[in-house]
PDB file of N, CA and C in Angstrom:
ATOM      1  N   UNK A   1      58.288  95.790  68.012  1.00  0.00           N
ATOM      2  CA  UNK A   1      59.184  94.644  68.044  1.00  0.00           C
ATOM      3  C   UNK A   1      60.279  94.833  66.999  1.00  0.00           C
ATOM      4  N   UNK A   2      61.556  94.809  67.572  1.00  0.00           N
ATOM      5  CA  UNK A   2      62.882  95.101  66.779  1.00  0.00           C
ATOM      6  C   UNK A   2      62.981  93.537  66.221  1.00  0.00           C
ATOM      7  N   UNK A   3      63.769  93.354  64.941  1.00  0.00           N
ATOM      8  CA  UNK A   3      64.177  92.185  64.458  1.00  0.00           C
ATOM      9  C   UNK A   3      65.551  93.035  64.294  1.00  0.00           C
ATOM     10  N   UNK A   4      66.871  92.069  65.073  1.00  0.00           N
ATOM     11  CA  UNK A   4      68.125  92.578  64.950  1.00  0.00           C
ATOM     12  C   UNK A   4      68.583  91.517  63.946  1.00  0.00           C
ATOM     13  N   UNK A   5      69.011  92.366  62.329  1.00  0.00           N
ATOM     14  CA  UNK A   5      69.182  91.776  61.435  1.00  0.00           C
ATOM     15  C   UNK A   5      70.968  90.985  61.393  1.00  0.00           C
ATOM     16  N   UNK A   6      71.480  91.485  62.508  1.00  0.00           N
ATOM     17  CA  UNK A   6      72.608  91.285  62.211  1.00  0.00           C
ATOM     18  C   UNK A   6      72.763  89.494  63.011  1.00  0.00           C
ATOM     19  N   UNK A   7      71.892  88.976  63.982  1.00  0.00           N
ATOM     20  CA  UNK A   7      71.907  88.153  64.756  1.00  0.00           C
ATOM     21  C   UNK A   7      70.981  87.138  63.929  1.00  0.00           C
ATOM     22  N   UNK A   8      70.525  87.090  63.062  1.00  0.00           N
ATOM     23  CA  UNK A   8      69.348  86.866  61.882  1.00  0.00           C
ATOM     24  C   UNK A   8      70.890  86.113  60.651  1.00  0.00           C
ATOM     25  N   UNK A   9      71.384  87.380  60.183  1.00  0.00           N
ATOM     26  CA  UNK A   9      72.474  86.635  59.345  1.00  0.00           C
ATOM     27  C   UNK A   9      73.636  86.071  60.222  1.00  0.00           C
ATOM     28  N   UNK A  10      73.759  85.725  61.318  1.00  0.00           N
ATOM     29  CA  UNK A  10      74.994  85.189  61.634  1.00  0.00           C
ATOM     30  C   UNK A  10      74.829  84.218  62.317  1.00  0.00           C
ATOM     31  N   UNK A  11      72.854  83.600  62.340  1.00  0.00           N
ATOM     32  CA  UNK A  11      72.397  82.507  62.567  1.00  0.00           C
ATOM     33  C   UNK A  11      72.974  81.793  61.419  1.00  0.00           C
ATOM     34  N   UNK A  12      72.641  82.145  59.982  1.00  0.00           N
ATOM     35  CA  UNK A  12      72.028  81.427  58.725  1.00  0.00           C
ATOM     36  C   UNK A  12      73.866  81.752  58.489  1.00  0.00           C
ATOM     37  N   UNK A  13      75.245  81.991  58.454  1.00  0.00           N
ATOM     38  CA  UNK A  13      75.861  81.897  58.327  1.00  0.00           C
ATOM     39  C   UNK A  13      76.999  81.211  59.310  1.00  0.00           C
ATOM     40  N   UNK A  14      76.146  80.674  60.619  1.00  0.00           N
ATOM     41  CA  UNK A  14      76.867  80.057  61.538  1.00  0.00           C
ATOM     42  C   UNK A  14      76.130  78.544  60.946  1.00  0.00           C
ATOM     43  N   UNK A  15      75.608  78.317  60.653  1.00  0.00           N
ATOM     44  CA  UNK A  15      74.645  77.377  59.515  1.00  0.00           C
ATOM     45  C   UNK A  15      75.779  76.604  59.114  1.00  0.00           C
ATOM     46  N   UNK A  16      75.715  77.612  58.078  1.00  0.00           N
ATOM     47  CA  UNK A  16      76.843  76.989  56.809  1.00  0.00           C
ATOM     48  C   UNK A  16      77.804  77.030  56.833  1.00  0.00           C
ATOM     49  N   UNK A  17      79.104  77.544  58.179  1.00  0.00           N
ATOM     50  CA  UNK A  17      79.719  77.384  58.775  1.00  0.00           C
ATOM     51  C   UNK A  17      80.061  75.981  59.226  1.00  0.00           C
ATOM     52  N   UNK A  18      78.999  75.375  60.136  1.00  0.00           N
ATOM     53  CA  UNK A  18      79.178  74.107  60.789  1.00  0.00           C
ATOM     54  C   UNK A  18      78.976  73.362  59.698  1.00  0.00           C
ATOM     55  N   UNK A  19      78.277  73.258  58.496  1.00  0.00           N
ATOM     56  CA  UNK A  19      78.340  72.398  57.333  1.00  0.00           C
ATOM     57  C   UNK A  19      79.305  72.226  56.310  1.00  0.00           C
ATOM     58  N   UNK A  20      80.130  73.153  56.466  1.00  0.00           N
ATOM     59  CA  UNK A  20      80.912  73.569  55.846  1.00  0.00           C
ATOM     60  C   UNK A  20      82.831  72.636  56.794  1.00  0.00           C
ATOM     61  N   UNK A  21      82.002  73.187  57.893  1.00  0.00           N
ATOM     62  CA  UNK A  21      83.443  72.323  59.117  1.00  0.00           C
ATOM     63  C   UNK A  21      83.348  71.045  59.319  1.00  0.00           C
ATOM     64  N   UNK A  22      82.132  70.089  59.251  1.00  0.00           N
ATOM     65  CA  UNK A  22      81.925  69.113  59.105  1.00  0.00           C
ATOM     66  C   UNK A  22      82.436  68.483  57.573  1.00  0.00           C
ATOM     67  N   UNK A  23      81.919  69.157  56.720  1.00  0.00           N
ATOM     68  CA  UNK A  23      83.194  68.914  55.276  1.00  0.00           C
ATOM     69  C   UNK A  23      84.879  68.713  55.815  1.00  0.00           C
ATOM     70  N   UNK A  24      85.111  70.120  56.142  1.00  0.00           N
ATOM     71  CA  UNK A  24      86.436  69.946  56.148  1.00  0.00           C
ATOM     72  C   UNK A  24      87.133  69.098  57.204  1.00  0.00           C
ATOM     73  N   UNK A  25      86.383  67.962  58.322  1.00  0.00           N
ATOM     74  CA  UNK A  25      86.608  67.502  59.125  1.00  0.00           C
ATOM     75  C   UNK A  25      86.301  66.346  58.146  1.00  0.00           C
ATOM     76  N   UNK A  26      85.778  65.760  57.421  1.00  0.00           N
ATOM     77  CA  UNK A  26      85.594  64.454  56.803  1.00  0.00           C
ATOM     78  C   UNK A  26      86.574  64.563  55.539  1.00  0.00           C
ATOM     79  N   UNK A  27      86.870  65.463  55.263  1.00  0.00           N
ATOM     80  CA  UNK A  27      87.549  65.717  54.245  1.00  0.00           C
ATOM     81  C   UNK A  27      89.668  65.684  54.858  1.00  0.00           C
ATOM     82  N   UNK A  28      89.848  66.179  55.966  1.00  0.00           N
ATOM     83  CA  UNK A  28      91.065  65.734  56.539  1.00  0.00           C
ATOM     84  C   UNK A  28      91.140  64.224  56.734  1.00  0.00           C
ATOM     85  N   UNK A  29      89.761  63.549  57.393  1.00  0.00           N
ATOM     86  CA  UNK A  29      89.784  62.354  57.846  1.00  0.00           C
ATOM     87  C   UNK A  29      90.587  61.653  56.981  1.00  0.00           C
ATOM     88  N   UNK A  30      89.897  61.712  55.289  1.00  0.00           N
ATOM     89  CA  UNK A  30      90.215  60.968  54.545  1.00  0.00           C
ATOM     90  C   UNK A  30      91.771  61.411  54.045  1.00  0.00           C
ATOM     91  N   UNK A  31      91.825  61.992  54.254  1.00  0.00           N
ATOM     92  CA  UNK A  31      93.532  62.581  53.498  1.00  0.00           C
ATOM     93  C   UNK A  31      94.117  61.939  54.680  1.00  0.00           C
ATOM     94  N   UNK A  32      93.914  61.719  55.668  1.00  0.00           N
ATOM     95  CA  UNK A  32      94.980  61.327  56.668  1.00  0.00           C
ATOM     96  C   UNK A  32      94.564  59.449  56.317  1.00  0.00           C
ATOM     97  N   UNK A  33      93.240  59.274  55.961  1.00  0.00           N
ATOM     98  CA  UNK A  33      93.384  57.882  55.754  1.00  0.00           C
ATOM     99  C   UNK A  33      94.753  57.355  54.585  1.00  0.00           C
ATOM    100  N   UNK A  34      93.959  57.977  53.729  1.00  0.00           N
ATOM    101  CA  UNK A  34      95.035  58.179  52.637  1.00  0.00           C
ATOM    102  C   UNK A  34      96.450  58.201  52.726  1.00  0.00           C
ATOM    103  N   UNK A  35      96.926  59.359  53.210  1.00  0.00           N
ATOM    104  CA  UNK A  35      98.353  58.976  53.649  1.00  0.00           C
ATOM    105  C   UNK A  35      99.064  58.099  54.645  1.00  0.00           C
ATOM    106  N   UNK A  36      98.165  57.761  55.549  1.00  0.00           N
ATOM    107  CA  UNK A  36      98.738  56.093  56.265  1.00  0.00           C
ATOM    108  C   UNK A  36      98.899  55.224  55.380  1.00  0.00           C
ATOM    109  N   UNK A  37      97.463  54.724  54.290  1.00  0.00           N
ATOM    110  CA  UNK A  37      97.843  53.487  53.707  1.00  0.00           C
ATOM    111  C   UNK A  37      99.088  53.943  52.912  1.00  0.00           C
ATOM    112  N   UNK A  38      99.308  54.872  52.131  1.00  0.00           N
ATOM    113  CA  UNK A  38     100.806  54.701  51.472  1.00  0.00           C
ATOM    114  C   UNK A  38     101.750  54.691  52.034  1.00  0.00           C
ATOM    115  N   UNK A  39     102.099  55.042  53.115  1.00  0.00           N
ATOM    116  CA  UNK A  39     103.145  54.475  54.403  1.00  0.00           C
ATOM    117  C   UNK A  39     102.960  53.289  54.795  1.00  0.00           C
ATOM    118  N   UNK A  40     101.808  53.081  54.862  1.00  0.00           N
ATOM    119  CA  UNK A  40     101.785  51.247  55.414  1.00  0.00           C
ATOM    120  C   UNK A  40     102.931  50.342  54.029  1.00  0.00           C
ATOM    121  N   UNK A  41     101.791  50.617  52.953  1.00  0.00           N
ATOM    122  CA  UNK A  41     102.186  49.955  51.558  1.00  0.00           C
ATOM    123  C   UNK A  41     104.122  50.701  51.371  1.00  0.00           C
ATOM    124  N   UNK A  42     104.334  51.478  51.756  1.00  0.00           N
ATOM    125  CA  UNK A  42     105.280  51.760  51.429  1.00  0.00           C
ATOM    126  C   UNK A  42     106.689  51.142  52.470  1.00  0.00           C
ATOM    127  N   UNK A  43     106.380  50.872  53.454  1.00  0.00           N
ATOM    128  CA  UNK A  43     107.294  50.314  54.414  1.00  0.00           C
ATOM    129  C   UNK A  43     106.803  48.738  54.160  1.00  0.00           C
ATOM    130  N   UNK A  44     105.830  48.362  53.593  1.00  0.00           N
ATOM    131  CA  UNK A  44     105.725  46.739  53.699  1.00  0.00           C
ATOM    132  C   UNK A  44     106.392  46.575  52.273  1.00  0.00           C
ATOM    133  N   UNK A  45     106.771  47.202  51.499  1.00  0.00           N
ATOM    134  CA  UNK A  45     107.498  47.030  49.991  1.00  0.00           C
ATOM    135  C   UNK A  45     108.820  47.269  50.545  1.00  0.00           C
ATOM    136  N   UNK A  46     109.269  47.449  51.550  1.00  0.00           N
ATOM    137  CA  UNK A  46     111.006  47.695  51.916  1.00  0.00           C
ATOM    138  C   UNK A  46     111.191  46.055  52.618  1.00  0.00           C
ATOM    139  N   UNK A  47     110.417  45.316  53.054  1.00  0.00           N
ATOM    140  CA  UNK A  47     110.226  43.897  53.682  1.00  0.00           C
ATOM    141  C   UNK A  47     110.427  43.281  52.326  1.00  0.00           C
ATOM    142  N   UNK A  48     111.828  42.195  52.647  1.00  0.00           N
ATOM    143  CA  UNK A  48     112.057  41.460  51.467  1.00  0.00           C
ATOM    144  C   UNK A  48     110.812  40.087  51.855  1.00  0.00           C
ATOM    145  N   UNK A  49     110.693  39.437  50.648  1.00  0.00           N
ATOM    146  CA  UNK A  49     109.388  38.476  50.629  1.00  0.00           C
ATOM    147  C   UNK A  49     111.037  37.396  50.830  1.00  0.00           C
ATOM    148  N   UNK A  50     110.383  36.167  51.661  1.00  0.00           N
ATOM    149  CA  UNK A  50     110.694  35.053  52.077  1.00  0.00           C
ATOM    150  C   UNK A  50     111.183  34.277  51.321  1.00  0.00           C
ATOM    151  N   UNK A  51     109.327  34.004  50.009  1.00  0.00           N
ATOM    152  CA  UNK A  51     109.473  32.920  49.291  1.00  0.00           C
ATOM    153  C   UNK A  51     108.810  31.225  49.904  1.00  0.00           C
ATOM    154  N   UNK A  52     109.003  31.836  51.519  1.00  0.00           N
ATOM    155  CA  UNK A  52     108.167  30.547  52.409  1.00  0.00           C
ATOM    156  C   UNK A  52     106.587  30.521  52.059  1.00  0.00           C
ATOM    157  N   UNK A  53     105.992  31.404  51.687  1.00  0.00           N
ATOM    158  CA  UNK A  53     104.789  31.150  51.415  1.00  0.00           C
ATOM    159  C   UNK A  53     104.835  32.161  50.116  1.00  0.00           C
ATOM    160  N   UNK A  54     104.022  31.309  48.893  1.00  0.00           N
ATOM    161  CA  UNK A  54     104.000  32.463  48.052  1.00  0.00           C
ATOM    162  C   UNK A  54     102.488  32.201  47.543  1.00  0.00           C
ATOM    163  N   UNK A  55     102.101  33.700  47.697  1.00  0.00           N
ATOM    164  CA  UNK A  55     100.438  33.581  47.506  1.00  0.00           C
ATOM    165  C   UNK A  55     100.040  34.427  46.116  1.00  0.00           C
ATOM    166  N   UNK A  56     101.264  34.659  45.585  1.00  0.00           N
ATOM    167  CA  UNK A  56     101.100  35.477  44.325  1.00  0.00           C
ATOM    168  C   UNK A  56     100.531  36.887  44.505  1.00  0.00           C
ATOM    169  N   UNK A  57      99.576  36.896  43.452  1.00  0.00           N
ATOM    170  CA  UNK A  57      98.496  38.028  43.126  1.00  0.00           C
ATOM    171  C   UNK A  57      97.358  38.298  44.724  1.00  0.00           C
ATOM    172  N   UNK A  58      97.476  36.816  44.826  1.00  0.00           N
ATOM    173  CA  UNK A  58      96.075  36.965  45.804  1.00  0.00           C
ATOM    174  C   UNK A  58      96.715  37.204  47.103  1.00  0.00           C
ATOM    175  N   UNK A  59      97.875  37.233  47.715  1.00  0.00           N
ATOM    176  CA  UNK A  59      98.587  37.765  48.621  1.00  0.00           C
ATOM    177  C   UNK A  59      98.821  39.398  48.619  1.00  0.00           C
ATOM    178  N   UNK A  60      98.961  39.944  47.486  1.00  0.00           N
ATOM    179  CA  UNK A  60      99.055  41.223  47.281  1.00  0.00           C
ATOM    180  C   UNK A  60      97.891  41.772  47.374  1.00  0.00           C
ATOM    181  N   UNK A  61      97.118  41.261  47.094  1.00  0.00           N
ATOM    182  CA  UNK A  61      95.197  41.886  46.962  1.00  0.00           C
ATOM    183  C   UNK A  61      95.376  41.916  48.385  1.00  0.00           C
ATOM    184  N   UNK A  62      95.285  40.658  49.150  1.00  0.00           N
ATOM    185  CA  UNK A  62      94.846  40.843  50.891  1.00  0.00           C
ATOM    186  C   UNK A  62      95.410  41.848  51.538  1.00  0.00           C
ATOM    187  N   UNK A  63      96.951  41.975  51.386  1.00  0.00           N
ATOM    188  CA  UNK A  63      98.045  43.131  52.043  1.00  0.00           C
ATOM    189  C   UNK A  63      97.398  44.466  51.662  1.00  0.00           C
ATOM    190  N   UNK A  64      96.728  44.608  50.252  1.00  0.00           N
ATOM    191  CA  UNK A  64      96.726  45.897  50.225  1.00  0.00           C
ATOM    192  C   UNK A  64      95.286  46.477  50.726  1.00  0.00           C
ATOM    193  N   UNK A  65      94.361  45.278  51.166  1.00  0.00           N
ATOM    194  CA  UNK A  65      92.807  45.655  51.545  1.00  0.00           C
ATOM    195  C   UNK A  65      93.008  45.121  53.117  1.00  0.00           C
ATOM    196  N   UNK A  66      93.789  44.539  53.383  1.00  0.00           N
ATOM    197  CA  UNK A  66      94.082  44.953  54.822  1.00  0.00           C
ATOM    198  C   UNK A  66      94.987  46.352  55.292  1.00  0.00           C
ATOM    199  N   UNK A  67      96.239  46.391  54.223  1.00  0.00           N
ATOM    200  CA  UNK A  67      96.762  48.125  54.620  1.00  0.00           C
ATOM    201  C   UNK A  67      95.684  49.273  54.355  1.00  0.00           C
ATOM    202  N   UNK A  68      94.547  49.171  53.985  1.00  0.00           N
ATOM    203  CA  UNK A  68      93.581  50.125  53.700  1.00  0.00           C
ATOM    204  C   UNK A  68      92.423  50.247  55.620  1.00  0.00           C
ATOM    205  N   UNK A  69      92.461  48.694  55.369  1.00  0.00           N
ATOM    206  CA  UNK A  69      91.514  48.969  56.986  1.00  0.00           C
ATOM    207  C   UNK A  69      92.382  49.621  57.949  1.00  0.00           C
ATOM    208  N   UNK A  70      93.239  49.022  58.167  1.00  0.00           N
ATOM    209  CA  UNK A  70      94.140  49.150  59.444  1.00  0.00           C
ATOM    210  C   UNK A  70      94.292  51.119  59.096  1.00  0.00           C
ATOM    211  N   UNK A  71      95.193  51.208  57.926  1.00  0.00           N
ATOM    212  CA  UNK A  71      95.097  52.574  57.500  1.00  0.00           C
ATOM    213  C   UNK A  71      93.594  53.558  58.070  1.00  0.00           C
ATOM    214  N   UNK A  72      92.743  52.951  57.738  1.00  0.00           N
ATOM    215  CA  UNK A  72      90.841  53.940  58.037  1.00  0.00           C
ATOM    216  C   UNK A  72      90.516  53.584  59.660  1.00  0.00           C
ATOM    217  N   UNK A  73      91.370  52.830  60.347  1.00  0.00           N
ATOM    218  CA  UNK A  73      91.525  51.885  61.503  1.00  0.00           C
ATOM    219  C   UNK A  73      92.175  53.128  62.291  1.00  0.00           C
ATOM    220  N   UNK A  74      93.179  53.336  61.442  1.00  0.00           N
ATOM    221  CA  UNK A  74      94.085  54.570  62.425  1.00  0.00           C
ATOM    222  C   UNK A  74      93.658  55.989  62.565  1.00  0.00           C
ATOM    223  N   UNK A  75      93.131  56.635  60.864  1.00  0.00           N
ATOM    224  CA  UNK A  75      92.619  57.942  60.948  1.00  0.00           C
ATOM    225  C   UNK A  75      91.362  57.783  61.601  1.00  0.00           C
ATOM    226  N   UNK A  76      90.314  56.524  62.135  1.00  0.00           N
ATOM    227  CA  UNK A  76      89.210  57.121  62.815  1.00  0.00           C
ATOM    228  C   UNK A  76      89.322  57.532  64.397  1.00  0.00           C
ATOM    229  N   UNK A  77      90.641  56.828  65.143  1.00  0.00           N
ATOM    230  CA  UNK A  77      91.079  57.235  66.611  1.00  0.00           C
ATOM    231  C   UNK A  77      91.985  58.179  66.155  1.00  0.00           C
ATOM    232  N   UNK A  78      92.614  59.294  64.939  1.00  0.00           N
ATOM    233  CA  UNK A  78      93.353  59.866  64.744  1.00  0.00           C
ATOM    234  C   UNK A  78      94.438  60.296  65.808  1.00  0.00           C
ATOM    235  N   UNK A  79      95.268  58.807  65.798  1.00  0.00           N
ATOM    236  CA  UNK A  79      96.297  58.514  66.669  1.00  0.00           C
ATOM    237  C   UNK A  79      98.111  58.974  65.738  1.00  0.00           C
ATOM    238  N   UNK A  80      97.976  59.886  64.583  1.00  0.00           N
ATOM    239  CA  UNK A  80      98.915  60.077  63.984  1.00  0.00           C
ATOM    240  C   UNK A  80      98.556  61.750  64.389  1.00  0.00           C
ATOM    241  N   UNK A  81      97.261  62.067  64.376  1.00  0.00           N
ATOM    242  CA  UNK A  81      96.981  64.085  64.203  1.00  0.00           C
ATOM    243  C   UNK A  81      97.178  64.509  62.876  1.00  0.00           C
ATOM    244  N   UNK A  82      97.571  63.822  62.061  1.00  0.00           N
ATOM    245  CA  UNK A  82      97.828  64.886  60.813  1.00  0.00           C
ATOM    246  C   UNK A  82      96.269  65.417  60.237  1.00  0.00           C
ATOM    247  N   UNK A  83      94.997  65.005  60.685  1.00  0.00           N
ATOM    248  CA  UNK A  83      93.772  65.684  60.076  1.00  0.00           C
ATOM    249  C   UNK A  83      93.444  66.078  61.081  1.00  0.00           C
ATOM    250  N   UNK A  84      93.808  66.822  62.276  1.00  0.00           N
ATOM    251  CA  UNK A  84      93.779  67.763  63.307  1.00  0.00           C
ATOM    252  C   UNK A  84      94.506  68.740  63.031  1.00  0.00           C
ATOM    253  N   UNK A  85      95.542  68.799  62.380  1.00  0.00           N
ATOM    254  CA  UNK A  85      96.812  69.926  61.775  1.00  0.00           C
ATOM    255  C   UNK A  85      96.262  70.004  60.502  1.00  0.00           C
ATOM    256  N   UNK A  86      95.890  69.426  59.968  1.00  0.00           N
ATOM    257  CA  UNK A  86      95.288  69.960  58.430  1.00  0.00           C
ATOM    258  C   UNK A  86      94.179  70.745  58.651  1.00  0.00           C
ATOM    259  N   UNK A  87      93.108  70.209  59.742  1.00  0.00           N
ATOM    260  CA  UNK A  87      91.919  70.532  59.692  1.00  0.00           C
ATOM    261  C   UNK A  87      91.961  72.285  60.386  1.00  0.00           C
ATOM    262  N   UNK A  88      92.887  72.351  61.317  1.00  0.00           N
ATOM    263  CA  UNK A  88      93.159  73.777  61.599  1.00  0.00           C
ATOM    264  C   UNK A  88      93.519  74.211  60.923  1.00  0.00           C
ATOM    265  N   UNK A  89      95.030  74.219  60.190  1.00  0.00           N
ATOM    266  CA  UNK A  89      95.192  74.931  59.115  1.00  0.00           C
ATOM    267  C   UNK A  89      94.135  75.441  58.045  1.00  0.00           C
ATOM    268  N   UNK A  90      93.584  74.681  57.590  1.00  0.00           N
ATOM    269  CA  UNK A  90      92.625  75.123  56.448  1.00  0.00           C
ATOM    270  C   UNK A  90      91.736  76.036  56.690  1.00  0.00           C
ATOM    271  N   UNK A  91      90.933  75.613  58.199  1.00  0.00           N
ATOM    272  CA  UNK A  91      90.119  76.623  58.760  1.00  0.00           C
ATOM    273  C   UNK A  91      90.983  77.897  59.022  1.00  0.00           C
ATOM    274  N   UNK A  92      91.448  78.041  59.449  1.00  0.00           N
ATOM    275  CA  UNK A  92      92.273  79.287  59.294  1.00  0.00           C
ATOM    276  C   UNK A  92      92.383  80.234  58.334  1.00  0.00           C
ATOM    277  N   UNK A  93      92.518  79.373  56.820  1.00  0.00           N
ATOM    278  CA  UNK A  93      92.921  80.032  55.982  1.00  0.00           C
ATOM    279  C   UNK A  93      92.093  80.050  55.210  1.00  0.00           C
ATOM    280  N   UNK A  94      90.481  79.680  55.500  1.00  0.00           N
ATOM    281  CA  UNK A  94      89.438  79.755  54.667  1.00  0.00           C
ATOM    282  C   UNK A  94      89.252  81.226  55.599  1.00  0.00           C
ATOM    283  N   UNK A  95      89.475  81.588  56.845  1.00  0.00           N
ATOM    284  CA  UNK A  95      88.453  82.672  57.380  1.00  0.00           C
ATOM    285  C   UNK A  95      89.394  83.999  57.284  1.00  0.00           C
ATOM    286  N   UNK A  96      90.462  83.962  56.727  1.00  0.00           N
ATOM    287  CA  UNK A  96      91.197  85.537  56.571  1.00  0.00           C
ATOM    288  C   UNK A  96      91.206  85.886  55.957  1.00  0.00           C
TER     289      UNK A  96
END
C-alpha cells in the first residue's frame, strides 16, 4: 500500500487555505463595511441642518448608529463589490 505524500500535504494545506480565505472574506467584509459608513457620514455632513428639529448630541449618536447599520446593511448583500475586488486582489497576491 502506497501513501502518495504529495496528496497527504495538499489535503492539510488546502485546510489552511480555506481558513485562511474565509479570513480574508470576513476581513474585506468589514473594510467594505467600513468604508460605506464614512461615505454615508460623509455625504450626510454636506446636508445643511434645518434647525426645524434640533436633537443636539442625541441626534448625532442616532445618525451615526444608524449610518453604521445601514452601512453593515449594505456590505452583507455586497451591493457596492468593493470586498469582492479586494478579496480577489489580495488572494492573488498572497499566492505569487
Amino acid at each position: 500500500m502506497k501513501i502518495n505524500a504529495t496528496n497527504q500535504t495538499s489535503g492539510i494545506n488546502s485546510q489552511f487555505l480555506n481558513a485562511d480565505e474565509k479570513k480574508l472574506k470576513k476581513l474585506t467584509a468589514d473594510f467594505e463595511s467600513v468604508f460605506l459608513y464614512y461615505v454615508l457620514k460623509t455625504m450626510r455632513d454636506t446636508v445643511p441642518k434645518s434647525g426645524f428639529i434640533d436633537g443636539k448630541n442625541g441626534e448625532d449618536i442616532y445618525r451615526s448608529m444608524m449610518d453604521q447599520e445601514i452601512a453593515k446593511s449594505m456590505a452583507d448583500k455586497r451591493e457596492s463589490g468593493i470586498s469582492g475586488m479586494l478579496y480577489k486582489q489580495l488572494r492573488i497576491k498572497n499566492y505569487e
